[in-house]
N, C-alpha and C. Protein backbone atom coordinates (compact mmCIF):
# COMPACT_ATOMS: atom_id res chain seq x y z
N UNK A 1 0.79 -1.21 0.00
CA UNK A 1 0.00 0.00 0.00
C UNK A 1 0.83 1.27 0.00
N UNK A 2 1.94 1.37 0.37
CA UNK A 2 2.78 2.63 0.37
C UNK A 2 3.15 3.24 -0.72
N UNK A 3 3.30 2.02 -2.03
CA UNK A 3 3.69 2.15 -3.15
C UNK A 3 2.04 2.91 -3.86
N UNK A 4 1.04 2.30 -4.02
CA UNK A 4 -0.28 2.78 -3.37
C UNK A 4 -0.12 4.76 -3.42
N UNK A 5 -0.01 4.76 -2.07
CA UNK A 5 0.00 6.03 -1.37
C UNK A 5 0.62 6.90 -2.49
N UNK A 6 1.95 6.54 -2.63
CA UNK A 6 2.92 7.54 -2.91
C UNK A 6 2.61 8.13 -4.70
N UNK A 7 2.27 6.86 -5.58
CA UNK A 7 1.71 7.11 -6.56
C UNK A 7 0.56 8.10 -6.49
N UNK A 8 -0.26 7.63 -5.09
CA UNK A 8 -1.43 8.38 -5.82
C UNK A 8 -1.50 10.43 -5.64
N UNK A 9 -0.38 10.51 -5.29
CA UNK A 9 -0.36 12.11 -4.74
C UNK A 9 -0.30 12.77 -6.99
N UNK A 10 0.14 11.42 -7.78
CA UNK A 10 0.34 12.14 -9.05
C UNK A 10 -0.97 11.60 -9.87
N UNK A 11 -2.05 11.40 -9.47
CA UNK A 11 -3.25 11.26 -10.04
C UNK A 11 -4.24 11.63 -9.34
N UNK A 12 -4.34 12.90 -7.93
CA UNK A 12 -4.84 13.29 -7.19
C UNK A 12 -6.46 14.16 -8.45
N UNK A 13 -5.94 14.44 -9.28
CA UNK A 13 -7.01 15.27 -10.27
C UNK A 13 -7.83 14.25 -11.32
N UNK A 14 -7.34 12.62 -11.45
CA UNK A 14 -7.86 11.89 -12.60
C UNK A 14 -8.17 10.61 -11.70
N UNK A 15 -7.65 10.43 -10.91
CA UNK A 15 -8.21 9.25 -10.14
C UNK A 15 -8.50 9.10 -8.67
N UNK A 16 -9.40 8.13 -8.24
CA UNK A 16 -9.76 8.79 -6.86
C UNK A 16 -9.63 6.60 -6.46
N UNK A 17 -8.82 6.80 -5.54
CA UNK A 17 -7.84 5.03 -4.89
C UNK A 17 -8.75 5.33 -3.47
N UNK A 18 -9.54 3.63 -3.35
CA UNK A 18 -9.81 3.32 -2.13
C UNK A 18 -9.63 1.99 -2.12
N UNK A 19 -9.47 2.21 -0.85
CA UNK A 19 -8.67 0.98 -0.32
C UNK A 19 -9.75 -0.18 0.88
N UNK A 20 -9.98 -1.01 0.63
CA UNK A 20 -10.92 -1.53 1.13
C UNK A 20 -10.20 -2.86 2.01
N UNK A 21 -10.44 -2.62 3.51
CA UNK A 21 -10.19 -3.65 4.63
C UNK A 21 -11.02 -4.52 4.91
N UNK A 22 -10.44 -5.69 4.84
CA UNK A 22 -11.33 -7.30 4.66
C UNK A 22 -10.94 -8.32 5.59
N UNK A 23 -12.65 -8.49 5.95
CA UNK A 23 -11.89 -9.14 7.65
C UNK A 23 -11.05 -8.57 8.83
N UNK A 24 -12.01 -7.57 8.80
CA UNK A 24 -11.02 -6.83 10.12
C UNK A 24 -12.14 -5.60 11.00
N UNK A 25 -11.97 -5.31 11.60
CA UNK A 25 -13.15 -4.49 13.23
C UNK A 25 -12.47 -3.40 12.75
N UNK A 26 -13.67 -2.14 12.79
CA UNK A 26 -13.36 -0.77 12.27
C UNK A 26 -12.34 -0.06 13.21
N UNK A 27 -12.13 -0.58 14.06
CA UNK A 27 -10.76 0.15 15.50
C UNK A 27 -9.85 -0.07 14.66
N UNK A 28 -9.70 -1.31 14.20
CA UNK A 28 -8.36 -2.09 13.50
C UNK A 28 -7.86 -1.43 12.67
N UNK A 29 -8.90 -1.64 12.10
CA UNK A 29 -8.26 -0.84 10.52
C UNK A 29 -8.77 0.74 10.63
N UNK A 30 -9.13 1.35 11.02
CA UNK A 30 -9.13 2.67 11.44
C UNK A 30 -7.06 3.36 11.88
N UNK A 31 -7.12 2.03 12.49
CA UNK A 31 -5.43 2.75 13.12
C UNK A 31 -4.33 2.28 12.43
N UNK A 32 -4.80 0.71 11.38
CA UNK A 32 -4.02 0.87 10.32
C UNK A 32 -3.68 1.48 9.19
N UNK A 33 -4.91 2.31 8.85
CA UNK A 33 -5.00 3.02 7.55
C UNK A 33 -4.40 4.31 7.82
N UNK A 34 -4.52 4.86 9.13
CA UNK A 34 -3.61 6.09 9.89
C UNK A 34 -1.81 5.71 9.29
N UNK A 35 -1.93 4.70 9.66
CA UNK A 35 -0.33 4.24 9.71
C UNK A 35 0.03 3.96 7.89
N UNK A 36 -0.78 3.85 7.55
CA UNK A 36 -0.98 3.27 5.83
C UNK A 36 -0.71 4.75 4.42
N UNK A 37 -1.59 5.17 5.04
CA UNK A 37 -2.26 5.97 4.51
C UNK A 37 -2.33 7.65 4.70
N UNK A 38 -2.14 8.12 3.84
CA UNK A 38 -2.03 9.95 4.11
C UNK A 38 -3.14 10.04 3.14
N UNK A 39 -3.48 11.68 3.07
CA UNK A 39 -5.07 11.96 2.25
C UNK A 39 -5.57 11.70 1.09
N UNK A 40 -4.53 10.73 0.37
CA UNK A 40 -4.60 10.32 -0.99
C UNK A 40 -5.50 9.26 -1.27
N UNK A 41 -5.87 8.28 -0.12
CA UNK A 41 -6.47 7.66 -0.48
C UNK A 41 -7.81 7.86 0.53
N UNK A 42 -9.01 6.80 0.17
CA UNK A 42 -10.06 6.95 0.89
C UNK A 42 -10.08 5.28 1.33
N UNK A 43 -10.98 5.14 2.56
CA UNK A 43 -10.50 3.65 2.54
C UNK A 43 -11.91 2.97 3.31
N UNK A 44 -12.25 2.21 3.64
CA UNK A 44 -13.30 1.21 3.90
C UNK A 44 -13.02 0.02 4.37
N UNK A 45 -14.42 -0.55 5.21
CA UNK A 45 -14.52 -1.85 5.34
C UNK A 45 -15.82 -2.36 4.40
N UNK A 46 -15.42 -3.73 3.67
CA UNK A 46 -16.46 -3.92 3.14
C UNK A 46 -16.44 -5.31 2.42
N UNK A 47 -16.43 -6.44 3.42
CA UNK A 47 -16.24 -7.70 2.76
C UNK A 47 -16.96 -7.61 1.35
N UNK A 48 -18.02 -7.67 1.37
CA UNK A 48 -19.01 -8.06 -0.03
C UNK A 48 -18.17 -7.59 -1.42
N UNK A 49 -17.27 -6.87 -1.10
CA UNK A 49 -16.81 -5.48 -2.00
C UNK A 49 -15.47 -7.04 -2.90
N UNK A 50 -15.24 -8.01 -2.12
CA UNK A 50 -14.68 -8.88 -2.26
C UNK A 50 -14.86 -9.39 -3.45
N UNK A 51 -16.06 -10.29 -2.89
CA UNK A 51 -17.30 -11.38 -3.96
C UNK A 51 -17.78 -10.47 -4.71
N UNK A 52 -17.70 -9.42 -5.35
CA UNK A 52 -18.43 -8.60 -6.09
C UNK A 52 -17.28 -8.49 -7.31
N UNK A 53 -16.29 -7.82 -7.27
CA UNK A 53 -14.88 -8.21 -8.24
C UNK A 53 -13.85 -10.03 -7.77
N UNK A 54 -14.64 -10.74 -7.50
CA UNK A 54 -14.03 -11.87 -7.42
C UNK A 54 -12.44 -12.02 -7.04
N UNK A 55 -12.27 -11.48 -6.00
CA UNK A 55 -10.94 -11.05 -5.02
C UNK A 55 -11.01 -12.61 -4.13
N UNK A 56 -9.89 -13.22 -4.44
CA UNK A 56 -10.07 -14.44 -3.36
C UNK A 56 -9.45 -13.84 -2.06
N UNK A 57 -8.32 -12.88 -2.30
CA UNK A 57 -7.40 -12.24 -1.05
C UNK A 57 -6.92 -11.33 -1.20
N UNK A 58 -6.12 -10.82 -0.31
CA UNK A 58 -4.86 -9.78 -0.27
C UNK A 58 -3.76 -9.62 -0.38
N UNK A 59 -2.98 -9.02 -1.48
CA UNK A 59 -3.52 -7.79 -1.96
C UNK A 59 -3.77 -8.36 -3.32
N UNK A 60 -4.87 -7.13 -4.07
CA UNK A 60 -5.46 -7.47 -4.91
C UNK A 60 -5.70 -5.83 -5.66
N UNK A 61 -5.60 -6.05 -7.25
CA UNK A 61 -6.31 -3.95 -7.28
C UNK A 61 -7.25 -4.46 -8.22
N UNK A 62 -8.03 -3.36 -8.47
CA UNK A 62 -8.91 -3.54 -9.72
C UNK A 62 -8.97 -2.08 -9.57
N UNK A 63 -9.01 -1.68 -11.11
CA UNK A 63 -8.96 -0.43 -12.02
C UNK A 63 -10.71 -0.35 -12.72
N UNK A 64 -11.32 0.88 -11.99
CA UNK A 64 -12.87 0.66 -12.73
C UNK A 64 -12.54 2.10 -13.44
N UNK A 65 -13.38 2.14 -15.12
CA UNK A 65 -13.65 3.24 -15.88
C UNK A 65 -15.02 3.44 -16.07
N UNK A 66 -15.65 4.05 -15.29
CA UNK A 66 -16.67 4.76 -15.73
C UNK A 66 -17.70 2.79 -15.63
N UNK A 67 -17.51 2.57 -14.57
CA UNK A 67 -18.04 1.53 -14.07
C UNK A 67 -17.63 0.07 -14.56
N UNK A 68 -16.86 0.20 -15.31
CA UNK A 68 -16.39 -0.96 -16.33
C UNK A 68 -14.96 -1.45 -15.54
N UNK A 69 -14.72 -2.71 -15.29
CA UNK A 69 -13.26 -3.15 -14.61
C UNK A 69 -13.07 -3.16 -16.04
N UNK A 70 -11.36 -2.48 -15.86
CA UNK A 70 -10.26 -2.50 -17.38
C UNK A 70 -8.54 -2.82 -16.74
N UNK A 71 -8.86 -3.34 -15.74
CA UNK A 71 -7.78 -3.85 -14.90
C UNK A 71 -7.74 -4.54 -14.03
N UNK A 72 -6.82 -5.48 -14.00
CA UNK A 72 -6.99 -5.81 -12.46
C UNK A 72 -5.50 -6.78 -12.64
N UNK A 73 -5.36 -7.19 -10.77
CA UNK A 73 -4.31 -8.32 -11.01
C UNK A 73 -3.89 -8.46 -8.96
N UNK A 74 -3.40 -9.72 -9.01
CA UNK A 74 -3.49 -10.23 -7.43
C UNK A 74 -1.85 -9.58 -7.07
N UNK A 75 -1.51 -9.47 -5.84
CA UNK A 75 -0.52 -9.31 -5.79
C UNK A 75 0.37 -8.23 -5.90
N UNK A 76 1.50 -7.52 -5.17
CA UNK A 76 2.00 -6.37 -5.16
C UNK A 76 2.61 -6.13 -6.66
N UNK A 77 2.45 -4.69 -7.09
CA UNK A 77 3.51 -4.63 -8.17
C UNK A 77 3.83 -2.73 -8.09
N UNK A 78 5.10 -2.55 -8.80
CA UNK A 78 5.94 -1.55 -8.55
C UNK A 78 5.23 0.23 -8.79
N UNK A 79 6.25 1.19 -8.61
CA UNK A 79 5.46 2.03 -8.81
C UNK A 79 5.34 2.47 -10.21
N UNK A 80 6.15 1.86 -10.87
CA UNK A 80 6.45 2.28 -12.46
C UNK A 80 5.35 1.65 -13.44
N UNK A 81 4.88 0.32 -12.59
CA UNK A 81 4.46 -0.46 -13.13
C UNK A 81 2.77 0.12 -13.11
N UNK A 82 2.62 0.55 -11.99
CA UNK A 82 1.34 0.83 -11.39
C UNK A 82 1.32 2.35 -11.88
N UNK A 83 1.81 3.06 -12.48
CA UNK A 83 1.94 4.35 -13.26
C UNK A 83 1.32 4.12 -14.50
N UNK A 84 2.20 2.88 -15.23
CA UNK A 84 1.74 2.30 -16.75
C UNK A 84 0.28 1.93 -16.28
N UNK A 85 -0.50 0.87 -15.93
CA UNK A 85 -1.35 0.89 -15.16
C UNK A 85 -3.05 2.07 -15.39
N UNK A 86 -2.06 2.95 -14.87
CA UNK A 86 -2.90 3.72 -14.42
C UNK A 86 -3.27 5.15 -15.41
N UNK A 87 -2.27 4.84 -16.42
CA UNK A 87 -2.30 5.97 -17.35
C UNK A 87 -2.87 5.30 -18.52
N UNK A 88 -2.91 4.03 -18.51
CA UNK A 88 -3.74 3.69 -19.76
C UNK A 88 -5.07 3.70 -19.39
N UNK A 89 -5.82 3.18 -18.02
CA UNK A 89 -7.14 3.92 -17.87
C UNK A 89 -7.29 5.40 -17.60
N UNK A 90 -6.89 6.15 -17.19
CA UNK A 90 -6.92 7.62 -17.24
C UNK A 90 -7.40 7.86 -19.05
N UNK A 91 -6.86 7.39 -19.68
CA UNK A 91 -6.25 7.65 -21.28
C UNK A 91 -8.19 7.23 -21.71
N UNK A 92 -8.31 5.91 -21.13
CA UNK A 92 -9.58 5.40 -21.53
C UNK A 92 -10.59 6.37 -20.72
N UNK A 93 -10.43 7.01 -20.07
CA UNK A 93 -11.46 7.88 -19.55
C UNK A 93 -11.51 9.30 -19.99
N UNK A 94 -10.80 9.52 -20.97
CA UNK A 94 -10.27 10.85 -21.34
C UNK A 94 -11.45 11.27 -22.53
C-alpha cells in the first residue's frame, strides 16, 4: 500500500484510490489506515466489496472506468508499473 499512497499524490485530479479492509473491526483498521495511509487515499470496510470483483485475497487492485473493470491483477507490483497501469485507464477515460 505505500507504493499505493505515494503514486497516488500524481493522479490526485484523474483518479480517486480506495482501499478496502477485509476481515477486520473498524478500531483495527481505522489505526491501520492512519499508519498506511495519508489523504490520498479513501479507505473502507467492506467484505461483499470482495465477492463482487471476485478477489479471493490480499492484496489485490482492480482499475474501474466509468463503471467498467479494465484492470486488475493479485498481488503487489511496482510504482512504475502501477503508473503504466494507471495511465492507460486515465487515457480510456479521457
Amino acid at each position: 500500500m505505500p507504493v499505493v499512497d505515494a503514486v497516488a499524490n500524481d493522479y490526485q485530479d484523474s483518479v480517486e484510490f480506495v482501499a478496502i479492509a477485509w476481515k477486520s473491526e473498524l478500531d483495527r483498521a481505522r489505526e491501520r489506515a492512519a499508519e498506511l495511509f495519508t489523504d490520498n487515499l479513501s479507505w473502507g470496510i467492506g467484505d461483499q466489496i470482495f465477492d463482487l470483483y471476485g478477489i479471493p485475497g490480499q492484496p489485490a487492485s482492480v482499475i474501474v472506468v466509468e463503471g467498467v473493470i479494465v484492470d486488475s491483477w493479485f498481488g503487489a507490483i511496482d510504482a512504475d508499473e502501477l503508473r503504466t497501469r494507471l495511465d492507460r485507464a486515465v487515457s480510456l477515460g479521457a
